[in-house]
N, C-alpha and C. Protein backbone atom coordinates (compact mmCIF):
# COMPACT_ATOMS: atom_id res chain seq x y z
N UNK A 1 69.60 168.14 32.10
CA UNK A 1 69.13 167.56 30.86
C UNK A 1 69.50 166.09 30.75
N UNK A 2 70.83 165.59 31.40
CA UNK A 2 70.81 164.62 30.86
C UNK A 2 70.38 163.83 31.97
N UNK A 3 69.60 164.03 32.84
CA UNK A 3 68.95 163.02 33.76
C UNK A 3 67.96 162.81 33.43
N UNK A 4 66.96 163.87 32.25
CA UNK A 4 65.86 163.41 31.82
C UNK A 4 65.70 161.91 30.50
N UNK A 5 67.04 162.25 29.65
CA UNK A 5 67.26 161.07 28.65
C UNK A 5 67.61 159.96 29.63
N UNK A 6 68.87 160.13 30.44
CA UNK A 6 68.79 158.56 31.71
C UNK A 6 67.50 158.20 31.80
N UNK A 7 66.49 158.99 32.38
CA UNK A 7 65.26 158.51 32.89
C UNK A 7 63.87 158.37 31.58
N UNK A 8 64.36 158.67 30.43
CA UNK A 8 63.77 158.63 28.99
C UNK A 8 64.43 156.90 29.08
N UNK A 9 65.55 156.58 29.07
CA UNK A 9 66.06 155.83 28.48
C UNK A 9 66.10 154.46 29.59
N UNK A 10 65.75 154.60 30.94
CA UNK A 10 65.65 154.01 32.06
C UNK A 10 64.01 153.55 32.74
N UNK A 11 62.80 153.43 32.17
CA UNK A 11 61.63 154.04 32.73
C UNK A 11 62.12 153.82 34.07
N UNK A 12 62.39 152.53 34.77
CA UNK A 12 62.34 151.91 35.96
C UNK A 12 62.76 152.90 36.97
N UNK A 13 63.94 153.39 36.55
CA UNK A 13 64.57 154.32 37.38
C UNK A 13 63.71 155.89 37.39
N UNK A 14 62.90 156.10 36.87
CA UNK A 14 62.18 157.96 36.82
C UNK A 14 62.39 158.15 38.35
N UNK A 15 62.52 159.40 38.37
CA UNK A 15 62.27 160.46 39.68
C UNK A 15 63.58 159.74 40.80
N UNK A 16 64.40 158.93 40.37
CA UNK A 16 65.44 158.30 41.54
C UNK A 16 66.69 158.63 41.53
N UNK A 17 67.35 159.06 42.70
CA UNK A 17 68.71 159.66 42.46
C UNK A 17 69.70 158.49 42.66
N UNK A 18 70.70 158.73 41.93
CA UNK A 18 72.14 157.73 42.15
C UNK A 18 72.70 158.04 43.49
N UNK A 19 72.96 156.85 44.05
CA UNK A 19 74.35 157.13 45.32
C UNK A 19 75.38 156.22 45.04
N UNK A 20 76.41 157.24 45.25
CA UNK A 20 77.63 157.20 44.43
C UNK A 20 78.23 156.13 46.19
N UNK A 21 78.77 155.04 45.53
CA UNK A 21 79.43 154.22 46.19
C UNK A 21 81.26 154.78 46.35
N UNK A 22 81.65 155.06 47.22
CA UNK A 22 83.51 155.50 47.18
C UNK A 22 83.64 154.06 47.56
N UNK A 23 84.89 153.45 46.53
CA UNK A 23 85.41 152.26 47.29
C UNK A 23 86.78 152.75 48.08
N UNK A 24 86.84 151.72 48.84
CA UNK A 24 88.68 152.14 49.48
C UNK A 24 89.70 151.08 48.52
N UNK A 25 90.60 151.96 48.38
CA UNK A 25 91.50 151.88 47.74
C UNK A 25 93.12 151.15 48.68
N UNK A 26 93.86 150.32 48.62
CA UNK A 26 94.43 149.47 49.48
C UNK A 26 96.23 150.12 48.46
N UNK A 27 96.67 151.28 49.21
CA UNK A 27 98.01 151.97 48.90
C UNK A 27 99.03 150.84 48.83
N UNK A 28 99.90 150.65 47.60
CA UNK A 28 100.86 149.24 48.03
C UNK A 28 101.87 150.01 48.85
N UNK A 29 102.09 148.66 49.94
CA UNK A 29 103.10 148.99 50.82
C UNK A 29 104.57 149.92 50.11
N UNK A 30 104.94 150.83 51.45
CA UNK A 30 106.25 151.21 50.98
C UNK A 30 107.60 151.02 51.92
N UNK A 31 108.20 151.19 51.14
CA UNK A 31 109.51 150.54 51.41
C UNK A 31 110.73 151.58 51.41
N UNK A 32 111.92 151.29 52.88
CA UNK A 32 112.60 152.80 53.11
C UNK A 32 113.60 152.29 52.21
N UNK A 33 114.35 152.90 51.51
CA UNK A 33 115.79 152.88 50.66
C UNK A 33 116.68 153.45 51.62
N UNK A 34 117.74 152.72 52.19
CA UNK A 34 118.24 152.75 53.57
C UNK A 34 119.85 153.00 52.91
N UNK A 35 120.93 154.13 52.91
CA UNK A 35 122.16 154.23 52.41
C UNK A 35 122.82 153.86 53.99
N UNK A 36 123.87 153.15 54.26
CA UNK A 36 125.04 152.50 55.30
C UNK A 36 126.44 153.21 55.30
N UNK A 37 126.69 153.58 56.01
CA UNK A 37 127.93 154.14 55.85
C UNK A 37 128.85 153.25 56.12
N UNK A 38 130.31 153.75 55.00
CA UNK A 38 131.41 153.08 55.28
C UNK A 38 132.86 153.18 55.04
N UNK A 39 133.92 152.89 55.33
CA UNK A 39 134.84 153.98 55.48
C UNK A 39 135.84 154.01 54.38
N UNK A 40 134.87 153.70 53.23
CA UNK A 40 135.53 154.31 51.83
C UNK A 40 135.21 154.67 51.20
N UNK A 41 133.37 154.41 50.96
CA UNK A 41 132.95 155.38 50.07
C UNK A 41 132.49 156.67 50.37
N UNK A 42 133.26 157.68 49.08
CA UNK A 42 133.39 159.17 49.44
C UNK A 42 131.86 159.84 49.41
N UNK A 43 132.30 161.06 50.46
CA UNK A 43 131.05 161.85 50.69
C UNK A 43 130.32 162.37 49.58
N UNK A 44 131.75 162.58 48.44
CA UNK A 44 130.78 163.23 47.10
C UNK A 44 130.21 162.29 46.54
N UNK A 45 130.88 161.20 46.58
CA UNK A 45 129.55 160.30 46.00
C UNK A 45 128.60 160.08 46.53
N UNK A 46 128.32 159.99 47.36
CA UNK A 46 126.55 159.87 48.21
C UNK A 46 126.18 160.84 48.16
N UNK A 47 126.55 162.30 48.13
CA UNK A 47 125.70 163.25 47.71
C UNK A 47 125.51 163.33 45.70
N UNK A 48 126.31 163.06 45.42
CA UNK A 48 125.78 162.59 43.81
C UNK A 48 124.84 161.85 43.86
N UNK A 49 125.02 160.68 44.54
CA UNK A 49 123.94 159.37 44.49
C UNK A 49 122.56 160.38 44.58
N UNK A 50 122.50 160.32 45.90
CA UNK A 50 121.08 161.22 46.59
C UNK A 50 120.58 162.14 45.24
N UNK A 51 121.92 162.92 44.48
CA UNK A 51 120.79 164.24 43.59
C UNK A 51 120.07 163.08 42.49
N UNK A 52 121.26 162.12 42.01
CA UNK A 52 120.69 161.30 40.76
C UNK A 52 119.27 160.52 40.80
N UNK A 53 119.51 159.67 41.98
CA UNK A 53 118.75 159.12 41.65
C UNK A 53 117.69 159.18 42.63
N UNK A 54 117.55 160.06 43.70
CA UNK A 54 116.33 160.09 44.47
C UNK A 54 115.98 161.57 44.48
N UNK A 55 116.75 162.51 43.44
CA UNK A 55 116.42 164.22 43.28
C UNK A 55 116.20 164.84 44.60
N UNK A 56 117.09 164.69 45.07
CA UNK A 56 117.24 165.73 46.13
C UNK A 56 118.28 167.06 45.90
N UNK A 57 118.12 168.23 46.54
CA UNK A 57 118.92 169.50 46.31
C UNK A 57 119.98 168.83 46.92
N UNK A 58 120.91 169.65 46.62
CA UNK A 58 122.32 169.23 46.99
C UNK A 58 122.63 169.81 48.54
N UNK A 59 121.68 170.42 49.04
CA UNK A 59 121.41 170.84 50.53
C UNK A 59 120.70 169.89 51.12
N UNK A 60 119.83 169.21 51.03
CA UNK A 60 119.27 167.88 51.50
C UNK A 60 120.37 166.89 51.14
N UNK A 61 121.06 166.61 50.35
CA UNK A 61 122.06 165.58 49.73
C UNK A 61 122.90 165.49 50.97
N UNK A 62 123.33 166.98 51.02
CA UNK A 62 124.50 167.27 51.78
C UNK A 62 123.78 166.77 53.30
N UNK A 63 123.17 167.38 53.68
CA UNK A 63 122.47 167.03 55.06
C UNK A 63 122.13 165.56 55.55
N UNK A 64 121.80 165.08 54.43
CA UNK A 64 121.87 163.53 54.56
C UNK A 64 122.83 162.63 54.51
N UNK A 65 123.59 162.83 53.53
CA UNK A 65 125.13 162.16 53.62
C UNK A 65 125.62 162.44 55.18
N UNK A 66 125.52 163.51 55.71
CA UNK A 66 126.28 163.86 56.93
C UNK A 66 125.33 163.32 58.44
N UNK A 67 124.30 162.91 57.88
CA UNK A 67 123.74 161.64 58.53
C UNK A 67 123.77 160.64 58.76
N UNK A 68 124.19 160.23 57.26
CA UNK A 68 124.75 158.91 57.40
C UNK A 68 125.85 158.67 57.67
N UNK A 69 126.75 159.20 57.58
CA UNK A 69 128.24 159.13 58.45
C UNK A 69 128.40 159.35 59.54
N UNK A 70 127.57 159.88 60.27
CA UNK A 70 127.69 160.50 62.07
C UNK A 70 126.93 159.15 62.50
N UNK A 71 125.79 158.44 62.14
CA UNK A 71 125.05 158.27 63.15
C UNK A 71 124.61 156.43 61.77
N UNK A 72 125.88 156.50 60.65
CA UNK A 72 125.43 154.65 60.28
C UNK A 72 124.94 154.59 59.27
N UNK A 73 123.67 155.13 59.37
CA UNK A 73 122.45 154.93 58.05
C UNK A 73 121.55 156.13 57.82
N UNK A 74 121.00 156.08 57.20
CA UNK A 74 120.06 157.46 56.33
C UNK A 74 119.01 156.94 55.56
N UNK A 75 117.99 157.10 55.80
CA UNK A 75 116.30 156.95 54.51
C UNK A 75 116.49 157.76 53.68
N UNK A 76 116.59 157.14 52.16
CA UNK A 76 116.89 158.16 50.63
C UNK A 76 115.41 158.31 50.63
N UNK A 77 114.57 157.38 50.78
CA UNK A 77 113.47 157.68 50.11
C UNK A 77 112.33 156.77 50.81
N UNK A 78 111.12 156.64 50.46
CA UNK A 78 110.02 155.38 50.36
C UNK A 78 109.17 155.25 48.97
N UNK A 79 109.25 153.93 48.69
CA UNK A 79 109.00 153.95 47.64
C UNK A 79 108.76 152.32 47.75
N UNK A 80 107.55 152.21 46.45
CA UNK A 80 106.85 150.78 46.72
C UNK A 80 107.97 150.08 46.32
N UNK A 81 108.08 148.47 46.27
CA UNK A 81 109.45 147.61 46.53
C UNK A 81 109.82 147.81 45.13
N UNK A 82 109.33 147.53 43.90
CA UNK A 82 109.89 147.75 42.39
C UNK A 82 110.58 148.77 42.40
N UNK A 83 110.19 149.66 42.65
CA UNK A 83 111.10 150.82 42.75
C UNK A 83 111.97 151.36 43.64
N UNK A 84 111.74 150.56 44.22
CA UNK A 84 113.05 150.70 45.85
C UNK A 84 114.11 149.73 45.28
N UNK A 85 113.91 148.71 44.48
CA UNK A 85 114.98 147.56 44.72
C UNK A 85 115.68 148.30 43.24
N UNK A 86 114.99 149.00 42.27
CA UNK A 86 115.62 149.62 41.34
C UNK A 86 116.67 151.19 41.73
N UNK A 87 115.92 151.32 42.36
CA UNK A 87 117.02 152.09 43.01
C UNK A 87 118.20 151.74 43.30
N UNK A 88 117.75 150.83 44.42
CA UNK A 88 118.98 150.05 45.43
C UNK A 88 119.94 149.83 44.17
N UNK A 89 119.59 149.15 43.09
CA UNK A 89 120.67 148.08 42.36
C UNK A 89 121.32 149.23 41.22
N UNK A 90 120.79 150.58 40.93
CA UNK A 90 121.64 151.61 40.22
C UNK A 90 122.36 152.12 41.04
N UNK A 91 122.17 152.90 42.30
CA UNK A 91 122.81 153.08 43.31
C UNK A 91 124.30 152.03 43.36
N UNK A 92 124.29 150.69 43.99
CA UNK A 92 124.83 150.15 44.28
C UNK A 92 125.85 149.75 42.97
N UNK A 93 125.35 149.46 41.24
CA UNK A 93 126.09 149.40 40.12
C UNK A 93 127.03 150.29 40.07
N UNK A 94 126.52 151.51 40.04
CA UNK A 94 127.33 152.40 40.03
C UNK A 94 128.16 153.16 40.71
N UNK A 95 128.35 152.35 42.48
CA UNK A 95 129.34 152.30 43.20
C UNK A 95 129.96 151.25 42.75
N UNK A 96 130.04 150.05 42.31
CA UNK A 96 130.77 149.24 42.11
C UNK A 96 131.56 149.80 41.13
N UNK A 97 131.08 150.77 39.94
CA UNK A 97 131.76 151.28 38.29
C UNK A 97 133.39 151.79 39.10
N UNK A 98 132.50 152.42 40.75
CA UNK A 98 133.54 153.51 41.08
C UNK A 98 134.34 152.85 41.80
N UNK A 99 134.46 151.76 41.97
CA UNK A 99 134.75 150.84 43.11
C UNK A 99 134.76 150.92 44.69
N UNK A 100 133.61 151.50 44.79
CA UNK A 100 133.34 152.01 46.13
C UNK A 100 132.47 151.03 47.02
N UNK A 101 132.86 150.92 48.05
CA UNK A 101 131.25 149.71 48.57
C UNK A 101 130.72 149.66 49.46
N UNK A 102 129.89 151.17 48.99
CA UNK A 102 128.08 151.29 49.55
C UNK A 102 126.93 150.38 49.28
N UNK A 103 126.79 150.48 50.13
CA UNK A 103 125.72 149.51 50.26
C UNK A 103 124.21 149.88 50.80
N UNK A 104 122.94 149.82 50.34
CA UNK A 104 122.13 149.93 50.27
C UNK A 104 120.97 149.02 50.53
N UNK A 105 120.36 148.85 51.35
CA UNK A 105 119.36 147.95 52.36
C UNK A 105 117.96 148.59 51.89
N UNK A 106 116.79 147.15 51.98
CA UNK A 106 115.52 148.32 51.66
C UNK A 106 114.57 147.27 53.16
N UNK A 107 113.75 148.31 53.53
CA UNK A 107 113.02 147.49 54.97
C UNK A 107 111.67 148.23 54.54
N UNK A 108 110.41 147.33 54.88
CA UNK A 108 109.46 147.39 54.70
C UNK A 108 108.92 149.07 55.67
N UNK A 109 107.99 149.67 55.61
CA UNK A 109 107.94 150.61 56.02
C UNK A 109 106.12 150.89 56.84
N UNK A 110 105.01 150.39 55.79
CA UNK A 110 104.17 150.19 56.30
C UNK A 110 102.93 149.11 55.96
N UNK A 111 101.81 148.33 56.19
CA UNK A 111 101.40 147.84 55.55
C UNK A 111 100.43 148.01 54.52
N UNK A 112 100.52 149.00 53.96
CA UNK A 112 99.09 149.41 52.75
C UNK A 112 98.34 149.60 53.17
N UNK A 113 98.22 150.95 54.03
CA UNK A 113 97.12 151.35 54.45
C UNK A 113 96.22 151.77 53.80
N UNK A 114 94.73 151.90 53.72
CA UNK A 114 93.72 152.28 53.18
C UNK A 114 93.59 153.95 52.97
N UNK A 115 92.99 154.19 51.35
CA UNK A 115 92.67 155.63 51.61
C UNK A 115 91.92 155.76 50.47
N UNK A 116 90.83 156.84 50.50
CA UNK A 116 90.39 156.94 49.89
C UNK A 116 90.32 156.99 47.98
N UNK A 117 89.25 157.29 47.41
CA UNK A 117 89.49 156.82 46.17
C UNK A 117 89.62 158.37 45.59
C-alpha cells in the first residue's frame, strides 16, 4: 500500500523500484590497554583492577594477572583511545590512592577497518 501513495505522490517515479545503497562504515581504531608488571604491586590488586574496571570474572582476572607476572605484560582490553586512556588513568589513580606503581601503556591495535552498515 504504501508504494502506491509513494507513486500517488511521486508521478515520475510509477512502476520503479528503490535500490538501497549500503554505505561502509570506517570502525574507529582500537587500542590494547596493556597492564606491566612490577615488583610491588600486589596480585590482588590487579585482579581487583581487571573485575572493576574492564569486568572480567575473577577467573579471567586471576588468569591474567598470572600473565602478567610470568611473562611482563597482559591486554585488559581494546577499546577506542577515549576509552582506553580513561581506563588507563582510573586504573593507574587508583594505584597511586594505594601507593602501588602499576603502570599501564595503551598501543594502537588496528587501523579502522571497514564493515558494514
Amino acid at each position: 500500500m504504501s508504494n502506491q501513495r509513494d507513486d500517488e505522490r511521486r508521478p515520475d517515479r510509477q512502476g520503479q523500484t528503490e535500490t538501497l545503497t549500503r554505505r561502509r562504515l570506517k570502525r574507529p581504531p582500537l587500542y590494547r590497554v596493556i597492564f606491566h608488571n612490577d615488583d610491588y604491586t600486589t596480585r590482588d590488586f590487579v585482579v581487583m583492577a581487571l573485575m572493576r574496571y574492564f569486568h572480567k570474572s575473577h577467573a579471567e582476572s586471576t588468569t591474567l594477572m598470572l600473565q602478567i607476572h610470568t611473562q611482563g605484560k597482559g591486554i585488559a582490553g581494546l577499546y577506542p583511545l577515549d576509552i582506553a586512556r580513561s581506563k588507563q588513568l582510573q586504573v593507574e589513580s587508583l594505584a597511586r590512592d594505594y601507593e602501588m606503581p602499576l603502570k599501564l601503556t595503551i598501543e594502537a591495535d588496528d587501523d579502522g577497518q571497514e564493515e558494514d552498515e
